[in-house]
Protein backbone atom coordinates (compact mmCIF):
# COMPACT_ATOMS: atom_id res chain seq x y z
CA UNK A 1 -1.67 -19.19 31.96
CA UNK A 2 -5.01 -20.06 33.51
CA UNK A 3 -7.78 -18.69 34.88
CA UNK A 4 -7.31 -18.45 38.68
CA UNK A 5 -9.21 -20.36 41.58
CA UNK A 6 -12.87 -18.06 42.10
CA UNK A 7 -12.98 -15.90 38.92
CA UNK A 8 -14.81 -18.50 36.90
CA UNK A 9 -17.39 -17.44 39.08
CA UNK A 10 -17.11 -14.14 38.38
CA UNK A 11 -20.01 -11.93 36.39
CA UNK A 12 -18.82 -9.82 33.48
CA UNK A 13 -20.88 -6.58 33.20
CA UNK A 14 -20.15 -4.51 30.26
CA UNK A 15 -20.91 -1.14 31.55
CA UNK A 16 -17.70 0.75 32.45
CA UNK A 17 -17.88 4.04 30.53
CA UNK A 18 -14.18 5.31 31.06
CA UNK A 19 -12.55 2.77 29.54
CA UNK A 20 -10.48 2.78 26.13
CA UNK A 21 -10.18 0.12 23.57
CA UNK A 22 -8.09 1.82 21.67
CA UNK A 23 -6.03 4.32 22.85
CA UNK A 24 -3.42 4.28 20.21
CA UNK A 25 -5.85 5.73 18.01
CA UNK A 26 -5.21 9.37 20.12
CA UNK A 27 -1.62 9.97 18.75
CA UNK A 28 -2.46 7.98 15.20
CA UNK A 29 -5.78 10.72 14.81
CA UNK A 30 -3.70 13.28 16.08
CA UNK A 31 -0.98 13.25 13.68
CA UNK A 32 -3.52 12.75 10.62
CA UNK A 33 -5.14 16.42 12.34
CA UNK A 34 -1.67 17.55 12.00
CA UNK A 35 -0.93 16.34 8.07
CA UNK A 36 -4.32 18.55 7.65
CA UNK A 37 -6.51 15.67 6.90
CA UNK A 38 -9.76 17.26 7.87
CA UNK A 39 -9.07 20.60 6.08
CA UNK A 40 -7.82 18.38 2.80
CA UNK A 41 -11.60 16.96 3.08
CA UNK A 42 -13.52 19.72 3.78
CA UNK A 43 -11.53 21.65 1.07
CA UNK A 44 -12.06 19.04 -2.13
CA UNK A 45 -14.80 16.43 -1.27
CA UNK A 46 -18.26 18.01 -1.20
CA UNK A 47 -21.48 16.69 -1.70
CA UNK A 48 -24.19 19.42 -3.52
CA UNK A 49 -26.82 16.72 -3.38
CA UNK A 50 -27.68 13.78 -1.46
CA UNK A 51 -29.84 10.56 -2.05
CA UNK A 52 -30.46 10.90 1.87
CA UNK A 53 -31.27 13.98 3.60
CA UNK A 54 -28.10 14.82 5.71
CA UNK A 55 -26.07 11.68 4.88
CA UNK A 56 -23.72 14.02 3.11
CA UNK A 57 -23.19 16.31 5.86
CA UNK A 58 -20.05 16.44 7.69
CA UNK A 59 -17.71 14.44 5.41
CA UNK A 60 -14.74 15.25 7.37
CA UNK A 61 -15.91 13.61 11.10
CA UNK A 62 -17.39 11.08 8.97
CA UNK A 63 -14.39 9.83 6.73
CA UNK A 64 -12.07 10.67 9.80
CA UNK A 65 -14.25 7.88 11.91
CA UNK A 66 -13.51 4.99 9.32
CA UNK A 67 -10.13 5.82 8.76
CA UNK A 68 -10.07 5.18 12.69
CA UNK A 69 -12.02 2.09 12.64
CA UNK A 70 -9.64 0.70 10.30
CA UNK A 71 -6.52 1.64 12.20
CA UNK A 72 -8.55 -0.28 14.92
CA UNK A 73 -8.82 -2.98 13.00
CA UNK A 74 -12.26 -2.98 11.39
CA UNK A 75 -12.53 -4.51 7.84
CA UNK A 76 -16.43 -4.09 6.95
CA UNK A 77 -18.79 -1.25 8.14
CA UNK A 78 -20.34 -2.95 11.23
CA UNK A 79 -16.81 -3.39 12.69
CA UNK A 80 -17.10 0.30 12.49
CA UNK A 81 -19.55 0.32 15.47
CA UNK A 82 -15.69 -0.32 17.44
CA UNK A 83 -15.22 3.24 18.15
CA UNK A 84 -18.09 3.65 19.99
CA UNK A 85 -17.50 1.76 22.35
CA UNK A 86 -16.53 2.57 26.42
CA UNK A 87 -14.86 5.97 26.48
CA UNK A 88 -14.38 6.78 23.01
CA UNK A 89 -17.14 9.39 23.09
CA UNK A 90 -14.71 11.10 25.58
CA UNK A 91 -11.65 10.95 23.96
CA UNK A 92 -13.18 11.93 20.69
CA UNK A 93 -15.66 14.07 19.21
CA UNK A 94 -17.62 13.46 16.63
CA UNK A 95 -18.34 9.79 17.03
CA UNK A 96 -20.38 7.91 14.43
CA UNK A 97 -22.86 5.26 14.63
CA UNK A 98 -21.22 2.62 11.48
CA UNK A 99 -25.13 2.61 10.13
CA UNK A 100 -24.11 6.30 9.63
CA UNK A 101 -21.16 6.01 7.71
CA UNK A 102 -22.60 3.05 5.93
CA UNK A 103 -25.07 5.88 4.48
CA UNK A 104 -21.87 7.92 3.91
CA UNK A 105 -20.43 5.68 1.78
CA UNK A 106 -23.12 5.00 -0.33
CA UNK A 107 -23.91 8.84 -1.21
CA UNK A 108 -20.29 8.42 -2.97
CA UNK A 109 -20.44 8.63 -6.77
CA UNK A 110 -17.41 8.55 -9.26
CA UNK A 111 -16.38 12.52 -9.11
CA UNK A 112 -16.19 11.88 -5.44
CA UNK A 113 -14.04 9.36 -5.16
CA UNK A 114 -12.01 11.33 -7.20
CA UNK A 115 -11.93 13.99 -5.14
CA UNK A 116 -11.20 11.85 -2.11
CA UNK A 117 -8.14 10.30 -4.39
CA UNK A 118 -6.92 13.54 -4.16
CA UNK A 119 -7.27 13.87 -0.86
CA UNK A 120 -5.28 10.87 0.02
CA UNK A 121 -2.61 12.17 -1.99
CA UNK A 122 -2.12 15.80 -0.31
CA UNK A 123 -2.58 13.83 3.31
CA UNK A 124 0.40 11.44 1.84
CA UNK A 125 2.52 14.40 1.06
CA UNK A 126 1.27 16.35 4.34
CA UNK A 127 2.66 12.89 6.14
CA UNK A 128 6.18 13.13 4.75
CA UNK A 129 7.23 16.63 5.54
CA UNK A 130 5.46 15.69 9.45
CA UNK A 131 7.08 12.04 9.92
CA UNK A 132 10.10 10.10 8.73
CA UNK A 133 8.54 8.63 5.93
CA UNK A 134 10.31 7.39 2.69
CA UNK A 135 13.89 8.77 4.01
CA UNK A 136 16.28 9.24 1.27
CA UNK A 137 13.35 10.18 -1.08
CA UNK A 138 15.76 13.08 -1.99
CA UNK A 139 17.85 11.30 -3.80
CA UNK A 140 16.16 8.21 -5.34
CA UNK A 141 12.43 7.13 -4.96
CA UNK A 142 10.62 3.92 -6.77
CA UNK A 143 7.22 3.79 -8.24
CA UNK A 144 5.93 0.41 -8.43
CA UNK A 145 2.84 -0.33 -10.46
CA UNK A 146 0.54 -3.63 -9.60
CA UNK A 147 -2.85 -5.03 -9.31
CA UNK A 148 -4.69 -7.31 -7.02
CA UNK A 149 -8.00 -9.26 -7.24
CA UNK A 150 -10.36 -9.12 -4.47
CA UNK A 151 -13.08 -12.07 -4.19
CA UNK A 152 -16.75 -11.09 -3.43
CA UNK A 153 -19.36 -13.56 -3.14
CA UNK A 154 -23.23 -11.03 -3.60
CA UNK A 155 -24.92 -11.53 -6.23
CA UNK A 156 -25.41 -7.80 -6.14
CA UNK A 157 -21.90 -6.47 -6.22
CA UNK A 158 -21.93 -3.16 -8.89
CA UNK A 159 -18.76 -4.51 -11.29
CA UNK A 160 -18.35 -7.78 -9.67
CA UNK A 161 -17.19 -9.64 -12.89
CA UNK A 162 -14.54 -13.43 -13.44
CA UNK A 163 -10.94 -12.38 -13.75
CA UNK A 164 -7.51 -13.91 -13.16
CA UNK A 165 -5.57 -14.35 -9.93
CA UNK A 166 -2.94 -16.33 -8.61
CA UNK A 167 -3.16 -18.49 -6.04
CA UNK A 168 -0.24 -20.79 -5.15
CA UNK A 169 1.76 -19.86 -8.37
CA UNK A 170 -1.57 -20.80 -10.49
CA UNK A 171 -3.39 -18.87 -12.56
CA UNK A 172 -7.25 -19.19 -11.34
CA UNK A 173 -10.43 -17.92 -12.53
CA UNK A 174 -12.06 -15.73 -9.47
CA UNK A 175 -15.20 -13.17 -9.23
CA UNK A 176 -14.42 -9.71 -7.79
CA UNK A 177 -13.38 -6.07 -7.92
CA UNK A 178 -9.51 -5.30 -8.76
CA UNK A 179 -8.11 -2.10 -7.40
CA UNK A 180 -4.67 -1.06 -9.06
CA UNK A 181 -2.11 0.21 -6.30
CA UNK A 182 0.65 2.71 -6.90
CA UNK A 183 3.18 2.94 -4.26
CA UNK A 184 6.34 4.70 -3.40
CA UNK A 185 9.46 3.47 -1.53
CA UNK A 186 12.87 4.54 -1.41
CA UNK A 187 15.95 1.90 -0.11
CA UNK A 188 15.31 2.18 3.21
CA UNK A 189 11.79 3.46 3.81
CA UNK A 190 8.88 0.62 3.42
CA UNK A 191 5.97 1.36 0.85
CA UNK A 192 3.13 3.92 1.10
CA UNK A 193 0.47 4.02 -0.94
CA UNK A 194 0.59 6.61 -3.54
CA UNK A 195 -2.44 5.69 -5.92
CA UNK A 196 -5.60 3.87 -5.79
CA UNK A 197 -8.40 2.81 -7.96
CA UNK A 198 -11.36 0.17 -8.25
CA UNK A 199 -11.86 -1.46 -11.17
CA UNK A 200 -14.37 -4.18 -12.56
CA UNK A 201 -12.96 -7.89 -12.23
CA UNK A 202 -12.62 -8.69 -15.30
CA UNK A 203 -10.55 -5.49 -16.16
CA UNK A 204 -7.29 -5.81 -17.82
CA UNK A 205 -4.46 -4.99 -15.56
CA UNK A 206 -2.71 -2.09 -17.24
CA UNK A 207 -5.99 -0.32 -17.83
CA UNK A 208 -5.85 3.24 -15.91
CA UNK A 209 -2.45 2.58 -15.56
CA UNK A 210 -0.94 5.42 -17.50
CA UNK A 211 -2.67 8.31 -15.14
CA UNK A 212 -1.69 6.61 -12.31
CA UNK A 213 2.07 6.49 -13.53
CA UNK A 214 1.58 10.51 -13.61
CA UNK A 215 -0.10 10.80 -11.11
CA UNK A 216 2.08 9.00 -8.63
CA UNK A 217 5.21 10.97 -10.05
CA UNK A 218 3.49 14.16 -9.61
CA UNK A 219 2.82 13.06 -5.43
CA UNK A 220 6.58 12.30 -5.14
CA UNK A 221 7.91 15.47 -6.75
CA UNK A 222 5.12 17.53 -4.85
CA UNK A 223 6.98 15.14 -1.30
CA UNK A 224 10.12 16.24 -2.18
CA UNK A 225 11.55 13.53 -4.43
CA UNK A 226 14.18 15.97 -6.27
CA UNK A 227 16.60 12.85 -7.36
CA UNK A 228 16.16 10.09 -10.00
CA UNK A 229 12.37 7.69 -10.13
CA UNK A 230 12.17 4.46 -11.25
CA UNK A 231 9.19 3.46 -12.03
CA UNK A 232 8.44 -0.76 -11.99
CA UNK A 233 5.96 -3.21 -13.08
CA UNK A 234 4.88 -6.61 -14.36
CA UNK A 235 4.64 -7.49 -18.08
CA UNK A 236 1.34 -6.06 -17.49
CA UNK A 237 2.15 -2.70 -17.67
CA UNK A 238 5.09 -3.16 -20.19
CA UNK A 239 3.19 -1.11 -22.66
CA UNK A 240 3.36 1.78 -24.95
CA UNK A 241 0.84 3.73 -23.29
CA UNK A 242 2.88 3.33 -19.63
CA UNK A 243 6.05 3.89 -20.69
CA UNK A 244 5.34 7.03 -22.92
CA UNK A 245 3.71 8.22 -19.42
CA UNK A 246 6.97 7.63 -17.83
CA UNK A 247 9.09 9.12 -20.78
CA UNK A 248 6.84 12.40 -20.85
CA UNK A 249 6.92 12.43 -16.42
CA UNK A 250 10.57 12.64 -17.29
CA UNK A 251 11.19 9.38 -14.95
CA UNK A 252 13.23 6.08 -15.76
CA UNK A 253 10.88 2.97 -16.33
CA UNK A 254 11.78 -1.04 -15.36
CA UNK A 255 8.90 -2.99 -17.09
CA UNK A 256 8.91 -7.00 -18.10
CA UNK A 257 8.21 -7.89 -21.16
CA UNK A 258 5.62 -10.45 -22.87
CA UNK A 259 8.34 -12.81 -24.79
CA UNK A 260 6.97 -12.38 -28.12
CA UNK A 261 8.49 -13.34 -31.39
CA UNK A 262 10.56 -10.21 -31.57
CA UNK A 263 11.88 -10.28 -27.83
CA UNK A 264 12.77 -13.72 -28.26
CA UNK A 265 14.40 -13.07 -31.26
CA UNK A 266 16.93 -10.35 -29.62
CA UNK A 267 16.90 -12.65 -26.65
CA UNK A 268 18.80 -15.62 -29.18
CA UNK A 269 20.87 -12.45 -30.40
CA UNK A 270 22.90 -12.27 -27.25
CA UNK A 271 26.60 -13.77 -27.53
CA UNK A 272 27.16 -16.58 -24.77
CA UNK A 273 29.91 -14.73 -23.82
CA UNK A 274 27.75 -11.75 -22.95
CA UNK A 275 26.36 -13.57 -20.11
CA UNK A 276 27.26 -13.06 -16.54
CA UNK A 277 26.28 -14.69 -13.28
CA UNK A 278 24.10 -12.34 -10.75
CA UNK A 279 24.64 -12.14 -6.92
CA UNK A 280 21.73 -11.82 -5.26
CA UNK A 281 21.18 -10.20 -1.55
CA UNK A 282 21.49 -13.41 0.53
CA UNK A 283 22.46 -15.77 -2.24
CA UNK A 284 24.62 -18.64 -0.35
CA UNK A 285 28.39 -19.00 -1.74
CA UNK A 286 29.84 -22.70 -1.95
CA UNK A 287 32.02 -23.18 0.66
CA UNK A 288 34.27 -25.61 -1.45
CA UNK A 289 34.84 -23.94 -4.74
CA UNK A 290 33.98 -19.98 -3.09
CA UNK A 291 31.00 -20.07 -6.10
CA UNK A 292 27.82 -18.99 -5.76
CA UNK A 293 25.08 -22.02 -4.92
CA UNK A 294 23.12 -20.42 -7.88
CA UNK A 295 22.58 -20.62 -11.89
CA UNK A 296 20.98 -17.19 -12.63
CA UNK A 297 22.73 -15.35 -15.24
CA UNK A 298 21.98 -11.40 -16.59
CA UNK A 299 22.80 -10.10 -20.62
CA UNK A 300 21.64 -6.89 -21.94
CA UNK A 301 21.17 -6.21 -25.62
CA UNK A 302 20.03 -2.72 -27.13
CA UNK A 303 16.12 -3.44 -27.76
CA UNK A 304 13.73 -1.23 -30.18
CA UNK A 305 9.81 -1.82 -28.26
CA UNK A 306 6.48 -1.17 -30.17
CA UNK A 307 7.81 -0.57 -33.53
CA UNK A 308 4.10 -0.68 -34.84
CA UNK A 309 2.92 2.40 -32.97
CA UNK A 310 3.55 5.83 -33.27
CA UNK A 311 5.99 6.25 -30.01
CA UNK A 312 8.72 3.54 -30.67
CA UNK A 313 11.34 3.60 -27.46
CA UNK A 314 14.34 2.17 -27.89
CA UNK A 315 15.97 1.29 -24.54
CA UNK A 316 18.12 -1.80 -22.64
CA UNK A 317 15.95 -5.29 -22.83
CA UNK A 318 18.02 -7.21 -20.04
CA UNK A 319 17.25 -10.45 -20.00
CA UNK A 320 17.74 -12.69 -16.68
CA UNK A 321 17.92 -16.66 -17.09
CA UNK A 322 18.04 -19.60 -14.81
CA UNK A 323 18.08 -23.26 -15.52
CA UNK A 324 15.14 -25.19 -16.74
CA UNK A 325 14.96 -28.00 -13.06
CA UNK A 326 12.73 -29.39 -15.46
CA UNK A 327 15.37 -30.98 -18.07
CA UNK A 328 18.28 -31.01 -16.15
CA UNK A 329 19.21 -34.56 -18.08
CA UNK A 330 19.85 -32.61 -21.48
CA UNK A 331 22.69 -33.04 -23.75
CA UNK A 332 22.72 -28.81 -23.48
CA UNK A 333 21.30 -26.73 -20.37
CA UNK A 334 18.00 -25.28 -21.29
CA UNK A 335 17.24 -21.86 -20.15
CA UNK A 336 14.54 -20.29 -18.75
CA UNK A 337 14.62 -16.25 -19.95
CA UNK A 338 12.84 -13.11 -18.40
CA UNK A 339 13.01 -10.38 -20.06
CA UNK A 340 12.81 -6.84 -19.05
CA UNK A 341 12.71 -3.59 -20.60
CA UNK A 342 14.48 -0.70 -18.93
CA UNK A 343 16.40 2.91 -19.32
CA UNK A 344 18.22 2.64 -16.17
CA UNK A 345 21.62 3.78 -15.65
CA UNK A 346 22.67 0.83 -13.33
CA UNK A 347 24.91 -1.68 -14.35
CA UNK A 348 23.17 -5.09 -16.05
CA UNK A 349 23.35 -6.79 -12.78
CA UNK A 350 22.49 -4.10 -10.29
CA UNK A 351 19.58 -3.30 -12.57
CA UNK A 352 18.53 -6.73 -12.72
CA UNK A 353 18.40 -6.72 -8.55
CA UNK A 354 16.46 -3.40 -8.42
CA UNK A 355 14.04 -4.49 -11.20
CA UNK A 356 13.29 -7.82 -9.02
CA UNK A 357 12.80 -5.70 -5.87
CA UNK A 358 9.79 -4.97 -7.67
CA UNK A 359 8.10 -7.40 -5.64
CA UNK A 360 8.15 -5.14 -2.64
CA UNK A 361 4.39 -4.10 -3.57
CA UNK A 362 3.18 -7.91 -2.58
CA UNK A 363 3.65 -6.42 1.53
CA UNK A 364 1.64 -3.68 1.09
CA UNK A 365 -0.84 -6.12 -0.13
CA UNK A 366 -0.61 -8.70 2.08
CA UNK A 367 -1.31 -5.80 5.06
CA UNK A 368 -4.24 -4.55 2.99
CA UNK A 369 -5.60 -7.91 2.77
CA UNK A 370 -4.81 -8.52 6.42
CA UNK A 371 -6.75 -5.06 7.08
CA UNK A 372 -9.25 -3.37 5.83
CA UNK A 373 -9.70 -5.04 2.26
CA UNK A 374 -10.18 -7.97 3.63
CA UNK A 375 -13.61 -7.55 2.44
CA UNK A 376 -15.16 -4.89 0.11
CA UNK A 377 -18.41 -4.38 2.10
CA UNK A 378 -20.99 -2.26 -0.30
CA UNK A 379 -23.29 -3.85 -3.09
CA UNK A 380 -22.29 0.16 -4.58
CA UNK A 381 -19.61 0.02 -6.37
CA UNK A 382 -18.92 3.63 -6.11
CA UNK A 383 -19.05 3.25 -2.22
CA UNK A 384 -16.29 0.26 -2.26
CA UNK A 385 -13.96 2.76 -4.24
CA UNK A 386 -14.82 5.17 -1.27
CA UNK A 387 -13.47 2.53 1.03
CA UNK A 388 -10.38 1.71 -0.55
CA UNK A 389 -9.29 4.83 -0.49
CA UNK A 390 -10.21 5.35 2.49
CA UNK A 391 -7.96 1.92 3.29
CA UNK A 392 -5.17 3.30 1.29
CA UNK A 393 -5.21 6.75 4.00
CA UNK A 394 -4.76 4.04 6.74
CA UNK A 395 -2.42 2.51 5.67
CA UNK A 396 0.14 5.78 4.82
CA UNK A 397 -0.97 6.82 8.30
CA UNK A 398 0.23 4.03 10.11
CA UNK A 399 2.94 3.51 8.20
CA UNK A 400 3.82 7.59 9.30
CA UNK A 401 3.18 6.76 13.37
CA UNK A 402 5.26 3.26 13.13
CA UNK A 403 7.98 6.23 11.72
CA UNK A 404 7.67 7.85 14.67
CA UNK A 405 7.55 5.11 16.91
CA UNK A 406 10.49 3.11 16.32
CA UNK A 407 13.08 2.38 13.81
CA UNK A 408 11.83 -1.22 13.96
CA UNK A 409 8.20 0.06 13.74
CA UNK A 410 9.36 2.09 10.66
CA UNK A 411 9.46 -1.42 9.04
CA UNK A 412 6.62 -3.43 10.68
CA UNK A 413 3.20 -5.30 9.17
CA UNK A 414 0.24 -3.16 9.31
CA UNK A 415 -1.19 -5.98 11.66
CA UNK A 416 1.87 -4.95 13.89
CA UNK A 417 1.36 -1.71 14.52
CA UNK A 418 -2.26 -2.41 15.11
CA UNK A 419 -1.64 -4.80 18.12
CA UNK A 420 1.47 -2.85 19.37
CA UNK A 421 0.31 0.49 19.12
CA UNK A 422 -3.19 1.16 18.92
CA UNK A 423 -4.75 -1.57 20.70
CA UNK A 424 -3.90 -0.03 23.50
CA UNK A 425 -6.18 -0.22 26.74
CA UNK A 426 -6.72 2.78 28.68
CA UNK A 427 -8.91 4.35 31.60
CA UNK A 428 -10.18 7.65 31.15
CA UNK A 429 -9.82 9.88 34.20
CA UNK A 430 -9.30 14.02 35.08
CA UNK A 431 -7.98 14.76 38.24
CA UNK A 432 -8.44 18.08 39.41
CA UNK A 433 -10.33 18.39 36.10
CA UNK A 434 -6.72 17.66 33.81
CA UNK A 435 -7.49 14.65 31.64
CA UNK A 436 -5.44 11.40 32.43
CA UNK A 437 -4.85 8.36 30.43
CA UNK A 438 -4.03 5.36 32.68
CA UNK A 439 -2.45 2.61 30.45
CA UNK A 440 -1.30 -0.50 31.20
CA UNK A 441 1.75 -1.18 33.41
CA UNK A 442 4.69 -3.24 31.69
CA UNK A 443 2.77 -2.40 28.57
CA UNK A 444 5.96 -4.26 25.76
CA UNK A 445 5.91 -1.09 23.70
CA UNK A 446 5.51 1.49 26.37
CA UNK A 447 8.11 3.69 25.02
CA UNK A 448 7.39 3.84 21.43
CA UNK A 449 4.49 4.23 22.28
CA UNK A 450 5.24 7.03 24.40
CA UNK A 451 7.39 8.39 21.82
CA UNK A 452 4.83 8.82 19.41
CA UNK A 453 2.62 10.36 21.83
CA UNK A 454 4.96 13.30 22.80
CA UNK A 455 6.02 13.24 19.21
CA UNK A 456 2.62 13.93 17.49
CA UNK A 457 1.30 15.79 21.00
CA UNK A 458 4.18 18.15 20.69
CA UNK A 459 4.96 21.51 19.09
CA UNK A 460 5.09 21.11 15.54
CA UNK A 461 9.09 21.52 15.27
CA UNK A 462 9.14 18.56 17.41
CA UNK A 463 8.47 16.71 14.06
């Protein structure tokens, strides 16, 4: 493709006020109006005092326009400024300048980020009953548990502090903020967001995570999950304190284990001939011998955790181990072991597989870092908490219109759904005064897009 023959001569003016960015943002607001996401905020999150007259008024519109400047794309508050732009003041009321909502943000303290916590969860809930979200969350739902460390770079940053990331499978020594994400999934429904909280850098990463066990058990009851929850997690969370929370919630728990003395102890316990191999989904079978192309073995043994406390739990330790590539020239194969500690009712292999689908949480943060968390844009720390939840709402909201889109949509990358189905351009027009949207002609996604127009546009049943 090129530019043609006379064009490059051609003077761009940037003044036509009927024209749409973002039209995808019409159904993707609308079915947020529908889950009740302005009544959920004008219901819990009030402000009774402001540092700045007014900044605290209106925290619906206000909260409403980030949430749609991140489904547009924007990942710090001048990108904000985006809906603003061309006919947006038509399509939508209640427009805010991002100075505005910068203000917004930084009149948040901690009780109201609580509040808008809670918020998120009733919109999440809201979203399941309107779209196909989580499908099958009747019968068996997972909780997964992680944490993530966001860089900042300001000097200023309220509870910027060194902790621990990965990077390339190393452990490395970064300065930032470190929300902890809960998130729930069933087998066949991709990961919403369930639970979100900023913490300081250098904060461990199970702290907090006991409430957020309950409270992400509590959002997929009050959804509809009547069936069995497993809840997952690192060796992080492995803990007394996060698997009494899952105990008392009444759910099953899948949690590593730090090898420690006594783990490794009742790992060398097993008999050999307790050890079995473990097919994988998509592990390749030899051809020649009809074997699997793969050393990973599974053996359970009956495990007693935290004797020293006052909440022992005895339960399966399952231990999964694969060939040290390191010292394949031993007399005697050397084993690498991970453990894991777990109540489930699955068979030692099939648990093994659902305990290593853990690792479903890493999308939803690769799409969080891809969208709005790709930076946390307030020196107040109070006011970055504010925005992650605020990221956390986007994300369970597109994840709802890619539901109603398109079974492959169901499934897509945040970053998908923002190029396919809100970055839509549109002209603005009302014919015998009945409002129009021209979009484009041979627009790819026309029809799921369409789809979730009529879908969300529609009488409620239509849902």
């Amino acid at each position: 493709m090129k530019l043609p023959d006379g064009w490059s001569r051609a003077t761009a003016v940037f003044d036509e006020a009927n024209l749409v960015s973002f039209a995808g943002l019409a159904p993707v607001l609308a079915l947020a109006e529908r889950a009740g996401l302005s009544g959920l905020v004008v219901e819990r999150v009030q402000f009774k005092t402001t540092k700045l007259a007014s900044a605290g008024a209106n925290p619906a519109g206000k909260l409403t326009g980030i949430i749609a400047g991140m489904a547009a794309g924007a990942d710090c508050i001048d990108d904000l400024d985006v809906i603003r732009s061309g006919g947006m003041r038509q399509l939508f009321a209640g427009v805010y300048a991002a100075a505005t909502l910068g203000q917004f943000l930084r009149e948040f303290t901690h009780g109201h980020t609580l509040q808008l916590a809670s918020v998120m969860r009733a919109h999440l809930v809201n979203l399941v009953r309107y779209s196909r979200l989580l499908p099958g969350l009747e019968q068996q739902v997972f909780v997964d548990l992680d944490s993530l460390l966001r860089p900042v770079f300001g000097h200023q940053k309220q509870g910027a502090s060194f902790g621990f990331t990965k990077i390339a499978g190393k452990q490395v020594l970064r300065r930032g903020l470190s929300p902890l994400v809960a998130t729930l999934s069933t087998e066949h429904g991709a990961p919403v967001i369930a639970g979100v909280r900023l913490r300081a850098g250098r904060a461990g990463s199970g702290k907090g995570a006991a409430s957020m066990v309950a409270d992400a058990v509590r959002t997929a009851r009050a959804a509809g999950a009547l069936g069995e929850i497993l809840v997952r997690g690192d060796c992080a969370y492995g803990n007394s304190a996060v698997i009494s929370a899952c105990l008392k919630a009444g759910v099953r728990f899948s949690f590593a284990l730090i090898k420690s003395r006594v783990v490794a102890a009742a790992i060398a316990a097993i008999p050999e001939d307790r050890w079995m191999p473990v097919h994988y989904p998509g592990a390749v079978i030899d051809p020649d011998t009809g074997e699997l192309i793969s050393d990973a073995q599974v053996a359970e043994i009956a495990f007693t955790a935290f004797t020293s406390t006052k909440t022992p739990v005895t339960a399966r330790l399952i231990v999964r181990r694969v060939r040290d590539r390191a010292r394949c020239d031993e007399l005697f194969p050397v084993w690498r072991h991970h453990p894991f500690f777990t109540n489930s009712s699955e068979s030692t292999t099939d648990a093994d597989i659902t305990h290593r689908q853990h690792a479903i949480i890493e999308t939803v943060f690769a799409d969080l870092i891809d969208g709005p968390l790709a930076h946390l844009p307030s020196g107040h720390f109070a006011a970055n908490n504010a925005w992650t939840t605020c990221a956390a709402i986007t994300h369970n909201l597109l994840r709802a219109a890619g539901t109603l889109a398109s079974a492959r949509h169901a499934i897509a990358r945040g970053a998908t759904l923002r190029r396919q189905l809100v970055a839509v351009p549109a002209r603005l027009a009302r014919p015998q005064r009945q409002p129009v949207i021209h979009l484009p002609a041979h627009w790819p996604w026309a029809d799921q897009w369409t789809t979730l127009w009529t879908t969300v546009t529609g009488p409620p049943a239509a849902a």
